[in-house]
Protein backbone atom coordinates (compact mmCIF):
# COMPACT_ATOMS: atom_id res chain seq x y z
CA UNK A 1 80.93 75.24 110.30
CA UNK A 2 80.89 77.61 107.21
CA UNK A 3 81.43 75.87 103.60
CA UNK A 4 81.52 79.22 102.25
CA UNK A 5 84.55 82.10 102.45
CA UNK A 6 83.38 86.01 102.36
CA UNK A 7 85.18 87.84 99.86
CA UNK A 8 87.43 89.83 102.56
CA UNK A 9 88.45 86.33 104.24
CA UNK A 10 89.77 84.84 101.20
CA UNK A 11 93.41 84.08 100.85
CA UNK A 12 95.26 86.68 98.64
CA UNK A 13 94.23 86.21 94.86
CA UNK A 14 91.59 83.02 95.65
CA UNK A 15 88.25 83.32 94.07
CA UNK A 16 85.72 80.69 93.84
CA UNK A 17 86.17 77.82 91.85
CA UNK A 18 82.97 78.58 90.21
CA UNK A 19 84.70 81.45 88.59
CA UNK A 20 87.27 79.71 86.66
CA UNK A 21 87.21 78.92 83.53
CA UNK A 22 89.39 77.08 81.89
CA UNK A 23 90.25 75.43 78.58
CA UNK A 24 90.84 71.56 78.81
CA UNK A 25 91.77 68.87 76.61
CA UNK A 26 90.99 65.22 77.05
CA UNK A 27 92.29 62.27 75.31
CA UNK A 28 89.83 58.99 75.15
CA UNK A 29 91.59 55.50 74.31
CA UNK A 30 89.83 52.63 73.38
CA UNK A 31 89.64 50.03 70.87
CA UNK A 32 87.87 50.54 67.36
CA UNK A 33 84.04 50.61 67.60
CA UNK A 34 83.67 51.20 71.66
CA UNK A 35 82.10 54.73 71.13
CA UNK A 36 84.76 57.46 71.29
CA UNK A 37 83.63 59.51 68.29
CA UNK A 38 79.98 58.87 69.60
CA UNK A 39 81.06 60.37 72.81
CA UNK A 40 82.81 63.49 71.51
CA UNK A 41 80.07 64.13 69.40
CA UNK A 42 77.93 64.68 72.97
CA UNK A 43 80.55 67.26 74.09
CA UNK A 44 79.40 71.65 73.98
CA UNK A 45 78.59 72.37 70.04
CA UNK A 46 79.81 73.40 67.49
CA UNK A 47 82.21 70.95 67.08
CA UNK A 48 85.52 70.99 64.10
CA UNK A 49 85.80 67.37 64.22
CA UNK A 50 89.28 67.22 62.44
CA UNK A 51 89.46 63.34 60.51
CA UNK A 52 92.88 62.38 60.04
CA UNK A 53 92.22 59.08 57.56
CA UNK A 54 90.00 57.35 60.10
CA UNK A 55 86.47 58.20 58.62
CA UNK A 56 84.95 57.91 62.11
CA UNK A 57 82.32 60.38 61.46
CA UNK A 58 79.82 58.01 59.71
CA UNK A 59 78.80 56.86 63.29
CA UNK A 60 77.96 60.41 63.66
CA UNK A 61 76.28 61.61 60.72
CA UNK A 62 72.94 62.56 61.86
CA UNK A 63 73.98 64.91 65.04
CA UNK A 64 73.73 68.60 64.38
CA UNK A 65 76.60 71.44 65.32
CA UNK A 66 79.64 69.26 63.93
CA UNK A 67 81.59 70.85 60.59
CA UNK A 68 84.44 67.95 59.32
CA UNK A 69 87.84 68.63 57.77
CA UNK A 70 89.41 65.62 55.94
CA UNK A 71 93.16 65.77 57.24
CA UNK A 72 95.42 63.31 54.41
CA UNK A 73 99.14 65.20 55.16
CA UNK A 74 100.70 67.03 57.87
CA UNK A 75 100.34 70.05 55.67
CA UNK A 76 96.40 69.63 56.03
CA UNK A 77 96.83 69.64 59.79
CA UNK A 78 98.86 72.66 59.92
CA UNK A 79 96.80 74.82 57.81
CA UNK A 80 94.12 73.96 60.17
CA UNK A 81 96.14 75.27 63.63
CA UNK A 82 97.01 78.02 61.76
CA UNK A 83 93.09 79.02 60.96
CA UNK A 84 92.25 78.03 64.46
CA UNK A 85 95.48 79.58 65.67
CA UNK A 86 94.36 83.30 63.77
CA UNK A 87 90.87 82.89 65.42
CA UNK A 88 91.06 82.11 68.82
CA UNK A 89 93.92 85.08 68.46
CA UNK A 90 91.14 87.16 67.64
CA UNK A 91 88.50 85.72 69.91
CA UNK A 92 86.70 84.80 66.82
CA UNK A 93 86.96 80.64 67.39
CA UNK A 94 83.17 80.16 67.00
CA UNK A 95 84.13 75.81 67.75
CA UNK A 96 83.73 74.83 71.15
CA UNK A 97 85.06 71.42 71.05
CA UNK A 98 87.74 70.61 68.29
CA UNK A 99 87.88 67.20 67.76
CA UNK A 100 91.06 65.22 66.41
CA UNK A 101 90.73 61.58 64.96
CA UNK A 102 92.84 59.91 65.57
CA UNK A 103 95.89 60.64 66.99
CA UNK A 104 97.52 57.17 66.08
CA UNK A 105 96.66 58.00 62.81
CA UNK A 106 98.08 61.47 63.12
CA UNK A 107 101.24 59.63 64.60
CA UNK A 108 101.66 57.12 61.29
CA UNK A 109 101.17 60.31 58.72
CA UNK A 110 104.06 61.54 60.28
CA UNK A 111 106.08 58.57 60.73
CA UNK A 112 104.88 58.17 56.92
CA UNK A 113 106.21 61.61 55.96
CA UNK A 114 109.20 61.19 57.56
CA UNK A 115 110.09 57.72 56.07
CA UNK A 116 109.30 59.08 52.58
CA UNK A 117 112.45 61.71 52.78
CA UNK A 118 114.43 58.36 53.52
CA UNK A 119 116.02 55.04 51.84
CA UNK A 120 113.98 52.51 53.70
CA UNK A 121 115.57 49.16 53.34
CA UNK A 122 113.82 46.53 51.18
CA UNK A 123 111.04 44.51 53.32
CA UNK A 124 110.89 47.67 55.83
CA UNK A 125 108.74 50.58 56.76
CA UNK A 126 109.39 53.60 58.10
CA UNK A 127 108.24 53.31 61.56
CA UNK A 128 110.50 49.73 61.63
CA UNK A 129 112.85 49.61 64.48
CA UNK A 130 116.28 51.46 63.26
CA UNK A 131 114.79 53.03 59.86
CA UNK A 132 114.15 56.48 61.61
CA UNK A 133 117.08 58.23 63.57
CA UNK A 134 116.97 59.18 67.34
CA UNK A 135 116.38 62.89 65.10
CA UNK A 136 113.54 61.70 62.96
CA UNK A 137 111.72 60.59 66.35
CA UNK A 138 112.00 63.93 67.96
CA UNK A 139 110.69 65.84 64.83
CA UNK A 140 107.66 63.66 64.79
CA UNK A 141 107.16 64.05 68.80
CA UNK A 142 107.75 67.69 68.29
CA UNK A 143 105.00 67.80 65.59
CA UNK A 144 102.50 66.08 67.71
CA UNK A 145 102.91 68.42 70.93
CA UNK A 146 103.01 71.29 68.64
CA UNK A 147 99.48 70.25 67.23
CA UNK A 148 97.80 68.57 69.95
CA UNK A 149 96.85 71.88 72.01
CA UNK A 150 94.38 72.69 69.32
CA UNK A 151 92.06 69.09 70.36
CA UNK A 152 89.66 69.83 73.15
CA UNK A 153 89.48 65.95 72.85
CA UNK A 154 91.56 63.52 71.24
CA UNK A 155 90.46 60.41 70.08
């Protein structure tokens, strides 16, 4: 039995799998110290390995191919998927693999941002059950699907 299709007996629009190509994204959970960041730094280089106040990259110091942007506020992050935004636009995106970590951390600047436009009860925070509204939640889950298509892995 055949395991390959001629061109002419293909279903209409099929094509080889070996002629996709494809963006992905992956997302690696694990606890502190297990090896994510090492991972990601083995994936296709160059790699913008975005740090959003974990400092993860010190177990990565010595590998070639991988630029780092410190990310402190949401406004750090979104001046970065603008940039990427305009280049991959242009076909110009000369990173590979963009690397975000970490997204819990991404999650509490938000949560952090938020809380600071509100009057958090004494002995609170802002990510405290009923401190944020049902509003405040969707903003910040907005946010992060708004940002996460720009990590070909998220750590």
């Amino acid at each position: 039995m055949a395991t390959t299709v001629r061109k002419e007996d293909r279903a209409p629009n099929a094509k080889a799998v070996s002629e996709v190509k494809r963006q992905s994204s992956a997302a690696i959970y694990g606890r502190s110290g297990t090896g994510k960041t090492t991972l990601a730094a083995s994936w296709p280089k160059p790699i913008l390995y975005l740090n959003i106040r974990d400092n993860g990259e010190e177990s990565i110091s010595d590998v070639e191919g991988i630029d780092v942007v410190d990310i402190e506020s949401s406004e750090d992050l979104l001046e970065q998927v603008l940039w990427l935004h305009k280049k991959a636009s242009k076909g110009k995106l000369v990173y590979k693999t963009i690397v975000t970590d970490t997204m819990s951390q991404m999650q509490t600047m938000l949560v952090e941002e938020m809380g600071a436009t509100k009057k958090i009860p004494k002995g609170k925070r802002a990510g405290d059950f009923g401190v944020l509204t049902r509003q405040d939640w969707g903003k910040i889950s907005g946010d992060l699907i708004n940002t996460s298509w720009i990590s070909g892995l998220c750590l």
